[in-house]
N, C-alpha and C. Protein backbone atom coordinates (compact mmCIF):
# COMPACT_ATOMS: atom_id res chain seq x y z
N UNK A 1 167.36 67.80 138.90
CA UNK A 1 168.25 67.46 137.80
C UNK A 1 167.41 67.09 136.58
N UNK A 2 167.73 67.41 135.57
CA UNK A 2 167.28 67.17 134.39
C UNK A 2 167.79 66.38 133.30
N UNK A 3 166.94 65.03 132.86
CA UNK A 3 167.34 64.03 132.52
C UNK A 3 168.02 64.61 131.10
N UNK A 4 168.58 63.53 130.88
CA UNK A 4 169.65 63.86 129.06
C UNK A 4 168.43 63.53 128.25
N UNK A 5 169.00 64.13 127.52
CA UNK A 5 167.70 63.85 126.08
C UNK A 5 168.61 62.61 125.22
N UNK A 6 168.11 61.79 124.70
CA UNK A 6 168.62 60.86 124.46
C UNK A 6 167.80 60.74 122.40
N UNK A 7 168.77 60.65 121.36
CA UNK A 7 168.51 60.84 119.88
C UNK A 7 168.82 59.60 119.47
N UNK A 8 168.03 58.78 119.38
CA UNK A 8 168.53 57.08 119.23
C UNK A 8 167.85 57.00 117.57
N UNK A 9 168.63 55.91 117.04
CA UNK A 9 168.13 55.92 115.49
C UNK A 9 168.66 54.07 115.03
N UNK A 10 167.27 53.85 114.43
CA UNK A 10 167.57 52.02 113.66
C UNK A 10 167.18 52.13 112.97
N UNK A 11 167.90 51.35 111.98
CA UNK A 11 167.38 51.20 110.69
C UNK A 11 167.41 49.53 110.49
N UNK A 12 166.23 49.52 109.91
CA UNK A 12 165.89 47.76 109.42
C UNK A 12 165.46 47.47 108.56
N UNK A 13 166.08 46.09 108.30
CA UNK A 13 165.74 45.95 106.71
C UNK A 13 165.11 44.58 106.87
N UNK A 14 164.18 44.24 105.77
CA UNK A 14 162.91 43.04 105.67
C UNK A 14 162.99 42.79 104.20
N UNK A 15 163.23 41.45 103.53
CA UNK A 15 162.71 40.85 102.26
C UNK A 15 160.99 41.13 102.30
N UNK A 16 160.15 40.94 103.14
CA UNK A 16 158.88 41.55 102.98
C UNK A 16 158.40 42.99 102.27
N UNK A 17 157.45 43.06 101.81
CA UNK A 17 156.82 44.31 101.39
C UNK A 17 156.42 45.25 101.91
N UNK A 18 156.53 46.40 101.84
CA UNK A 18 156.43 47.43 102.82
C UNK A 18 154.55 47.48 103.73
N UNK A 19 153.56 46.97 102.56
CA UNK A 19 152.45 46.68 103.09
C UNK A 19 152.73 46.02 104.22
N UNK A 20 153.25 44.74 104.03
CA UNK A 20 153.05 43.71 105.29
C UNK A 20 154.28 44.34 106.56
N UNK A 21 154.86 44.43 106.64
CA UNK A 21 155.63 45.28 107.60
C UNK A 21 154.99 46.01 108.40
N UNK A 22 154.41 47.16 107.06
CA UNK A 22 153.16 48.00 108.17
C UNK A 22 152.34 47.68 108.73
N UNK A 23 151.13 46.40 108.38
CA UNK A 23 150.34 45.68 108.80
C UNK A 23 150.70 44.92 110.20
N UNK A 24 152.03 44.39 110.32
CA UNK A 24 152.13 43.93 111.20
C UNK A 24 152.98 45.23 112.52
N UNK A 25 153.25 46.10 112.33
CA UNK A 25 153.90 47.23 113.20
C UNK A 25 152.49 48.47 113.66
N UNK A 26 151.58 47.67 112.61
CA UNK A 26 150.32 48.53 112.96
C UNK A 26 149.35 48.10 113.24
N UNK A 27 149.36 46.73 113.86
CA UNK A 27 147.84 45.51 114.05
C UNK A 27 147.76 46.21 115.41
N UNK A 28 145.61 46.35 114.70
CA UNK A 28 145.36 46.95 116.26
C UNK A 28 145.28 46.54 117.17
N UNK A 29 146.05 44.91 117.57
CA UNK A 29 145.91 44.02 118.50
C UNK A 29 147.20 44.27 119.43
N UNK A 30 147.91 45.12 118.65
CA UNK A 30 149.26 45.80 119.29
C UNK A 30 150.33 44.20 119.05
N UNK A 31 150.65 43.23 118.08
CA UNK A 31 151.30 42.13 118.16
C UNK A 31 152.67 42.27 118.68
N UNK A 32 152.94 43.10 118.86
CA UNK A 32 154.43 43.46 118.87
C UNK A 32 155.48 42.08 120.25
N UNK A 33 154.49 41.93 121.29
CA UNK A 33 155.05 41.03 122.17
C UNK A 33 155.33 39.38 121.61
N UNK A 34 154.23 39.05 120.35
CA UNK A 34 154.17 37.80 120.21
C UNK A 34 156.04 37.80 119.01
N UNK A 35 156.57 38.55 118.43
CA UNK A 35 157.79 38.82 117.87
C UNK A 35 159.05 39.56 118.72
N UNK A 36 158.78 40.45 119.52
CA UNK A 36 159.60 40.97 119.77
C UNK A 36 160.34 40.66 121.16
N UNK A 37 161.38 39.78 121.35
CA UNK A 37 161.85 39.24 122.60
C UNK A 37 162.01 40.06 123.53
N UNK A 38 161.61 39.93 124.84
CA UNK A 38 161.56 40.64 125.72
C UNK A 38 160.53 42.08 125.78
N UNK A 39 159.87 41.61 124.87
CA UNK A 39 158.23 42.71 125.01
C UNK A 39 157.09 42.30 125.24
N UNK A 40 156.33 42.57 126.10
CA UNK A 40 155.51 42.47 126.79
C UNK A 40 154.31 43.76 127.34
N UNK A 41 152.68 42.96 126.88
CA UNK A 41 152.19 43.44 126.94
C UNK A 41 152.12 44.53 128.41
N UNK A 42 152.20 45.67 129.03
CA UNK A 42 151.89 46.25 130.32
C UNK A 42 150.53 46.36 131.08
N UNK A 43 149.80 46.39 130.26
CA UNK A 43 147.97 46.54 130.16
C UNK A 43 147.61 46.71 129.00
N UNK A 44 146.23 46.31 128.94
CA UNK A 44 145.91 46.39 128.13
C UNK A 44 145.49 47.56 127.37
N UNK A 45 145.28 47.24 125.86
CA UNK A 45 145.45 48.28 124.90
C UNK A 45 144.68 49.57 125.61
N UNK A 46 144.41 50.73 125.18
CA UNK A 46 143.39 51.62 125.69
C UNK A 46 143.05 52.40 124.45
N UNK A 47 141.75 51.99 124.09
CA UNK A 47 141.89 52.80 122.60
C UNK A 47 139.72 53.51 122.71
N UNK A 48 139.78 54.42 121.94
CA UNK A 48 138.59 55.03 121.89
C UNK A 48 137.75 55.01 120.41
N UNK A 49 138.01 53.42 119.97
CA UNK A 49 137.67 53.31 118.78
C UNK A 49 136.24 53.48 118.57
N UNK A 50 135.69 54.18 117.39
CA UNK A 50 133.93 53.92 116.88
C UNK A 50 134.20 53.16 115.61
N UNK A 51 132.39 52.52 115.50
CA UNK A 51 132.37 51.61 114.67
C UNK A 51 132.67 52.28 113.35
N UNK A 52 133.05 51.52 112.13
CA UNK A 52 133.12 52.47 111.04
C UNK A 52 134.44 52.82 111.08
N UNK A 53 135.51 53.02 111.76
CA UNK A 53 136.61 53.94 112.14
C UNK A 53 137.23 53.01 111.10
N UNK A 54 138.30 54.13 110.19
CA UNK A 54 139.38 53.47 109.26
C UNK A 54 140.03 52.71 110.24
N UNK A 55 141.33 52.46 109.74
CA UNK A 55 142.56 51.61 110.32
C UNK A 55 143.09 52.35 111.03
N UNK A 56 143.11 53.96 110.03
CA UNK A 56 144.52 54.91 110.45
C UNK A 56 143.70 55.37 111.55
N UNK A 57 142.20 55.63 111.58
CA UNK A 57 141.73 55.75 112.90
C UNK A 57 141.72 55.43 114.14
N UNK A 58 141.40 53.96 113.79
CA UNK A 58 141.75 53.38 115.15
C UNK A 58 143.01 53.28 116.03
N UNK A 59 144.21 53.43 115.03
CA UNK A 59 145.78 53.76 115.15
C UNK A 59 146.02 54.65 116.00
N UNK A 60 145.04 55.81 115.21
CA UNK A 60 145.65 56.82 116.35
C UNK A 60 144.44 57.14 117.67
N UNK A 61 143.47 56.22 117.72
CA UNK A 61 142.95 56.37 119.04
C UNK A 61 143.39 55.36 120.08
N UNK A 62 144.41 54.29 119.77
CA UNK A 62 144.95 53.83 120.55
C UNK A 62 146.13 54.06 121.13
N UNK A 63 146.08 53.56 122.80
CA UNK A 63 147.74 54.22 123.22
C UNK A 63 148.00 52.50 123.72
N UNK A 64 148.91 51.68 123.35
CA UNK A 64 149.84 50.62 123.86
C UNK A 64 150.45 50.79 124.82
N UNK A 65 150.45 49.97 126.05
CA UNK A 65 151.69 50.04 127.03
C UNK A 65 152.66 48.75 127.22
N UNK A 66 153.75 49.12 126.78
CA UNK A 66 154.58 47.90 126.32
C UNK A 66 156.01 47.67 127.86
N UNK A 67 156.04 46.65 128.04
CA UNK A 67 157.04 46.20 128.99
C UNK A 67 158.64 45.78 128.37
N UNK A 68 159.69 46.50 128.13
CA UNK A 68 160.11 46.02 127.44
C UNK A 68 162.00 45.59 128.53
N UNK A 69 162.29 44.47 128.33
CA UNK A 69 163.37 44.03 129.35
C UNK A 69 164.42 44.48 128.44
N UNK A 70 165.68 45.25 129.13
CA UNK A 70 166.90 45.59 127.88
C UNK A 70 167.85 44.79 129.24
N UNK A 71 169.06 44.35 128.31
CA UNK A 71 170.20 43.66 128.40
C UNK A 71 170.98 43.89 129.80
N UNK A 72 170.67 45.12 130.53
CA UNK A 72 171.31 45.25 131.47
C UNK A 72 170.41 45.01 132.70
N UNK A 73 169.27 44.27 132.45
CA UNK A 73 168.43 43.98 133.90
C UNK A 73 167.26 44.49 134.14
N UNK A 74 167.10 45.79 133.79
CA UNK A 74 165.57 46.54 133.99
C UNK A 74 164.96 46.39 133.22
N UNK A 75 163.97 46.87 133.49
CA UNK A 75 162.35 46.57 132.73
C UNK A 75 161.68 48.17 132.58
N UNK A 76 161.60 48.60 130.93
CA UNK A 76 161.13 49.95 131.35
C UNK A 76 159.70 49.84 130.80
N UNK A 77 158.39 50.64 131.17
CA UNK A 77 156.83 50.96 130.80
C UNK A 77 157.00 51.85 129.80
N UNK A 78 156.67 51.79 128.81
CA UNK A 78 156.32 52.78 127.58
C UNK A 78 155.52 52.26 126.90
N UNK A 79 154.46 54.09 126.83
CA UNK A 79 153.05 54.06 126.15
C UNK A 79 153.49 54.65 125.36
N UNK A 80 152.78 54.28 123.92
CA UNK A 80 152.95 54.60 122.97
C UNK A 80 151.23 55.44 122.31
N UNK A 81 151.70 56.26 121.91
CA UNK A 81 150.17 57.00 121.32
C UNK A 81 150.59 57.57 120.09
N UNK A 82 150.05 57.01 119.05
CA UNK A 82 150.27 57.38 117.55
C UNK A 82 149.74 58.98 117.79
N UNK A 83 150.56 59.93 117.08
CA UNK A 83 150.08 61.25 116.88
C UNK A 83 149.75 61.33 115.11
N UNK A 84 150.05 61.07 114.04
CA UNK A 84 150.35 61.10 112.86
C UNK A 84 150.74 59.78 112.34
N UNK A 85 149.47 59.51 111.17
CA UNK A 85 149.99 58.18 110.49
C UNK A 85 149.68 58.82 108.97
N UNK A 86 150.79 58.13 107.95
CA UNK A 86 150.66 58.29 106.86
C UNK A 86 150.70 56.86 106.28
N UNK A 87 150.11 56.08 106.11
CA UNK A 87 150.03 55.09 105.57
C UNK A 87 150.18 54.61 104.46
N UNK A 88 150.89 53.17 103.81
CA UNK A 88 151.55 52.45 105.07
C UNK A 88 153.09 53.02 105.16
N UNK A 89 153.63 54.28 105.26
CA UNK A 89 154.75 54.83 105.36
C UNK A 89 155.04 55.51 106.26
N UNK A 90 154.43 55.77 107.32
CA UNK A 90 154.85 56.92 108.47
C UNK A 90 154.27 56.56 109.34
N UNK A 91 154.63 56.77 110.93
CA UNK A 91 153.31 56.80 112.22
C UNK A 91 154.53 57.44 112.81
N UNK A 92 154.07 58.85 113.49
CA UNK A 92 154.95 59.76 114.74
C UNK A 92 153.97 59.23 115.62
N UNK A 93 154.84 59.67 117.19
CA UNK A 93 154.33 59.30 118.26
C UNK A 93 154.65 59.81 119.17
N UNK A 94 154.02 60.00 120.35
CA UNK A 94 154.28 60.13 121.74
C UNK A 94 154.67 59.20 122.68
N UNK A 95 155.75 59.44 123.28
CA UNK A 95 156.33 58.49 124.61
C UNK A 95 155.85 58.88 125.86
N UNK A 96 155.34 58.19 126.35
CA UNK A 96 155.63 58.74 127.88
C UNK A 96 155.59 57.27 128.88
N UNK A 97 155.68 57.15 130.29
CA UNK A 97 156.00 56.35 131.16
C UNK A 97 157.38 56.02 131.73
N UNK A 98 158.12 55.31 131.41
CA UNK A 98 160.03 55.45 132.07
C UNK A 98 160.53 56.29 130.74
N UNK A 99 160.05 56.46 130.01
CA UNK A 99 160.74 57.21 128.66
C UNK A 99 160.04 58.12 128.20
N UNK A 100 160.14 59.37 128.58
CA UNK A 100 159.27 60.62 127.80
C UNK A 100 159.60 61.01 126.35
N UNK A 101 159.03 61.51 125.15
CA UNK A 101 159.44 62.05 124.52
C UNK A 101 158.40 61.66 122.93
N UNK A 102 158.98 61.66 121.93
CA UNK A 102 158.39 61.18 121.06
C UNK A 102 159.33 60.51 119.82
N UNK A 103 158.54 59.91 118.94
CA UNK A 103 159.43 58.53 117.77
C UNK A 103 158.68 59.00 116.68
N UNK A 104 159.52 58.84 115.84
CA UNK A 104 158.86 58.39 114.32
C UNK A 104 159.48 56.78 113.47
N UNK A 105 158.50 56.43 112.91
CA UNK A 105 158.67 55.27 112.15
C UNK A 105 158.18 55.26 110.89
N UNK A 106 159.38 55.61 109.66
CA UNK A 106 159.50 55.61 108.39
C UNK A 106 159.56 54.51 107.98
N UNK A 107 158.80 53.92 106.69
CA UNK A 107 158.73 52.77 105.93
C UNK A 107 159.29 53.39 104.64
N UNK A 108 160.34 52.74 103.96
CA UNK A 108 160.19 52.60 102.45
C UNK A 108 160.73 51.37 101.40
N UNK A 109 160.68 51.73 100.54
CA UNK A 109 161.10 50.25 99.51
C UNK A 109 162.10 50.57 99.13
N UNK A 110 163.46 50.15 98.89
CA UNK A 110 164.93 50.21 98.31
C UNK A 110 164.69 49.80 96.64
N UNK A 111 165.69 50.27 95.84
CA UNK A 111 165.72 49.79 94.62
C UNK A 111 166.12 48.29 94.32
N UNK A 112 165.82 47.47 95.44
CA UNK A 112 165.79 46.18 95.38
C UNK A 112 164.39 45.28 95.96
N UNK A 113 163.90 46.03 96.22
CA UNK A 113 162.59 45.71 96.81
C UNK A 113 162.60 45.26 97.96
N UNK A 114 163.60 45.67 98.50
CA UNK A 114 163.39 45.20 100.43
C UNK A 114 163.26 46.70 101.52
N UNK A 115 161.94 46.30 102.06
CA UNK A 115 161.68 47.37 102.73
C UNK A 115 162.33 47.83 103.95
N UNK A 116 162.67 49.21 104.02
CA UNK A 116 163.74 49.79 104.98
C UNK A 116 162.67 50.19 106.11
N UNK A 117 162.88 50.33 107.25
CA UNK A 117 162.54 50.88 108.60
C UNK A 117 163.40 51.76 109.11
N UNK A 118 162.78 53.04 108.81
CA UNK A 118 163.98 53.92 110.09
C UNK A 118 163.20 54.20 111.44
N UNK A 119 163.99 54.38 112.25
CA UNK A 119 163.46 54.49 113.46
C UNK A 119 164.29 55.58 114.18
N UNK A 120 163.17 56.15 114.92
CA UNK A 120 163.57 57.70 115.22
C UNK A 120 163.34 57.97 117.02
N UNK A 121 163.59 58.04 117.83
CA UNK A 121 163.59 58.32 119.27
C UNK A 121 164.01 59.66 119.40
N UNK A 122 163.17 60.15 120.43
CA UNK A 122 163.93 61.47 121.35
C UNK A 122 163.49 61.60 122.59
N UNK A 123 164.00 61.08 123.54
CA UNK A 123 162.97 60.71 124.77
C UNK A 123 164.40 61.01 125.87
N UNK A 124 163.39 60.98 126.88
CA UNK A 124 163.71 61.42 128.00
C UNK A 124 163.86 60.10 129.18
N UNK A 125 164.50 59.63 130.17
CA UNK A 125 164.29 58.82 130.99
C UNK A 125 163.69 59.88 131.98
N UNK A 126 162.13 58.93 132.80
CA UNK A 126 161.70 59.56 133.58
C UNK A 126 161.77 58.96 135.23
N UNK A 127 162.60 57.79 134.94
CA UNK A 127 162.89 57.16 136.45
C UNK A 127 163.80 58.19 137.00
N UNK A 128 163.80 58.11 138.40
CA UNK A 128 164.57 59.27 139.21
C UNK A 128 166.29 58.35 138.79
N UNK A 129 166.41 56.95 139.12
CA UNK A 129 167.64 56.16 139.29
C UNK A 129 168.46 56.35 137.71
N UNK A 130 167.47 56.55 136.21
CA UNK A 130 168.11 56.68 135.39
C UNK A 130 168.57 58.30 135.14
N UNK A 131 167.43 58.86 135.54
CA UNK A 131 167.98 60.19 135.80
C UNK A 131 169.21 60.58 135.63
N UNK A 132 169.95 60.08 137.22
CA UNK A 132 170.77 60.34 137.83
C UNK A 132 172.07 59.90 137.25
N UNK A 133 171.99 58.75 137.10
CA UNK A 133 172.79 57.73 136.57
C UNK A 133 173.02 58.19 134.86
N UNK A 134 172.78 59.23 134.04
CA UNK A 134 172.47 59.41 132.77
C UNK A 134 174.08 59.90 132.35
N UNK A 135 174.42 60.68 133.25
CA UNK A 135 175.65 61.77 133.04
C UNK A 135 176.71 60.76 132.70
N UNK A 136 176.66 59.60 133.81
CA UNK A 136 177.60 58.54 133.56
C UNK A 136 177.16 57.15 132.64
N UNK A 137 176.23 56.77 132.94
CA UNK A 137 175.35 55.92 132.51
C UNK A 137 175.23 55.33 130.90
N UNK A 138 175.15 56.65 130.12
CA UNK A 138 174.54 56.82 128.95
C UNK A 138 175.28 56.22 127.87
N UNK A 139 176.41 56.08 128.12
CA UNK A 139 176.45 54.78 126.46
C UNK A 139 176.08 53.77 127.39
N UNK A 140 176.19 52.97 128.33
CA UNK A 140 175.40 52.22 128.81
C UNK A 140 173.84 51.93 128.58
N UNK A 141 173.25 53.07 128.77
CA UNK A 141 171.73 53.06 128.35
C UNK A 141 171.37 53.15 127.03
N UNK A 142 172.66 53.64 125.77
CA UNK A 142 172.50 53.71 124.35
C UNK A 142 172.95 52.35 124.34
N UNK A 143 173.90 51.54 124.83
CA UNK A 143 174.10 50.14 124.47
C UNK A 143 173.01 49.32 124.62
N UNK A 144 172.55 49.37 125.68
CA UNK A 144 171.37 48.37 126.06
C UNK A 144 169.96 48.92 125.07
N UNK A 145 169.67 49.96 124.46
CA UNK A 145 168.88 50.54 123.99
C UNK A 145 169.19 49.78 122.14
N UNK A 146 170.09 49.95 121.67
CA UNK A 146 170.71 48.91 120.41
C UNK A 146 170.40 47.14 120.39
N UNK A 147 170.85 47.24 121.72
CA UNK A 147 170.52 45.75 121.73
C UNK A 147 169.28 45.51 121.74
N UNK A 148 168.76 45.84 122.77
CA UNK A 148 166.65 45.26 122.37
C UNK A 148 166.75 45.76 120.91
N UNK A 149 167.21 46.77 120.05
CA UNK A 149 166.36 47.04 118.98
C UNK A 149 166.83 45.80 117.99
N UNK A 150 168.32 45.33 118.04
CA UNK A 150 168.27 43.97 117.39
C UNK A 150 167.81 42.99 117.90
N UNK A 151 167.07 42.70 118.87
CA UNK A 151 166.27 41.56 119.24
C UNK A 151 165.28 42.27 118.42
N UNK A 152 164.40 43.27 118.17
CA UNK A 152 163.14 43.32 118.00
C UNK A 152 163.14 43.62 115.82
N UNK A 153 164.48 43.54 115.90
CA UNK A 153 164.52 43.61 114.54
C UNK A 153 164.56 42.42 113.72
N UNK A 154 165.34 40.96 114.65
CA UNK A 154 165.58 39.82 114.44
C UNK A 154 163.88 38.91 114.69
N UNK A 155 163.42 39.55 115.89
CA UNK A 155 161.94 38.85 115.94
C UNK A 155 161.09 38.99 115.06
N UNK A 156 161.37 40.22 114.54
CA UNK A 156 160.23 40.80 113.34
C UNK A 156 160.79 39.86 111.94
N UNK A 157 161.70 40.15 111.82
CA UNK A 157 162.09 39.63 110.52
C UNK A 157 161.40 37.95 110.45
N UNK A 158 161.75 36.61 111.76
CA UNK A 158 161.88 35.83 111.70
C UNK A 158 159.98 35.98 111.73
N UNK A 159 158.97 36.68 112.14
CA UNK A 159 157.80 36.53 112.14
C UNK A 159 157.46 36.92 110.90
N UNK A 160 157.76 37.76 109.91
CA UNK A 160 157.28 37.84 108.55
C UNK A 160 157.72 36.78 107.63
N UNK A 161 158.62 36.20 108.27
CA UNK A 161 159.01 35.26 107.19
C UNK A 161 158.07 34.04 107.65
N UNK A 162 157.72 33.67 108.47
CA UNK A 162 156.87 32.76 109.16
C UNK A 162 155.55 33.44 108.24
N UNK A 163 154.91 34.25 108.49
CA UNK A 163 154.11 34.67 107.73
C UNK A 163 154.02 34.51 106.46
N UNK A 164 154.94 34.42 105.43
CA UNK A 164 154.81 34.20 104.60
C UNK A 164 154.79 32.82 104.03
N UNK A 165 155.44 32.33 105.05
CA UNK A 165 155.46 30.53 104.83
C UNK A 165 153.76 30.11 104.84
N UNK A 166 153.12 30.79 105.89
CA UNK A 166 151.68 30.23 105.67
C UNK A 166 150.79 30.92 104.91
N UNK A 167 151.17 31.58 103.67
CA UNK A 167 150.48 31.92 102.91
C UNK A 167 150.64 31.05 101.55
């Protein structure tokens, strides 16, 4: 059986500047667990950085494996491997682990100066149980898939603004 392809899309918005947004969605320390509730590091980073290497370099020689808990109980593994960064406005990517497929993440500035995030998914579940479960499952797995993204939209926000308090 062949899993559903699944076209998920967020958009987020930040009083921050599109620099710092990117800075922090692109620290090569992978920060994303210390903001984003229910994310968690899986192992550690795996990256093939040399000395000298830009930013956008090291970006894309690293792959993240992130643990991330959604609303209905499970816990799915997804590595993330930058394929394409345009900086600080773009990074495509590759999925793979419980979620095959690939993302993009658009940055821009509104005519008010608050920077937008779109967010782009096309992935695959690669557990046999979501598999199966997809035909019926799937606003289920698009619900629970919305919800982490407003936890991780609410963590981010509340960490840039923290950020900016200590500047």
């Amino acid at each position: 059986m062949t899993a559903r392809l699944y076209d998920l899309t967020s958009s987020w918005t930040f009083d921050s500047s599109q620099q710092d947004v990117w800075d922090v969605i692109t620290a090569p320390d992978m920060s994303w667990p210390n903001w984003w509730p229910g994310c968690t590091l899986a192992k550690p980073l795996e990256s093939q950085q040399t000395d000298g290497a830009s930013k956008d370099d090291v970006l894309l020689s690293t792959t993240a494996t992130l643990n991330f808990k959604a609303s209905l109980g499970y816990t799915l593994k997804v590595a993330y491997h930058p394929t394409f960064v345009d900086s600080p406005r773009e990074v495509d990517f590759d999925a793979s682990g419980d979620l095959a497929g690939n993302g993009r993440v658009f940055l821009s500035t509104d005519s008010h100066g608050q920077t937008q995030m779109d967010i782009e998914w096309r992935v695959q579940p690669t557990r046999r149980w979501m598999t199966l479960l997809s035909p019926l499952a799937g606003p289920a797995f698009t619900y629970a898939h919305a919800a982490l993204m407003r936890k991780g939209e609410s963590g981010l926000r509340d960490y840039l603004i923290r950020q900016d308090r200590q500047r």
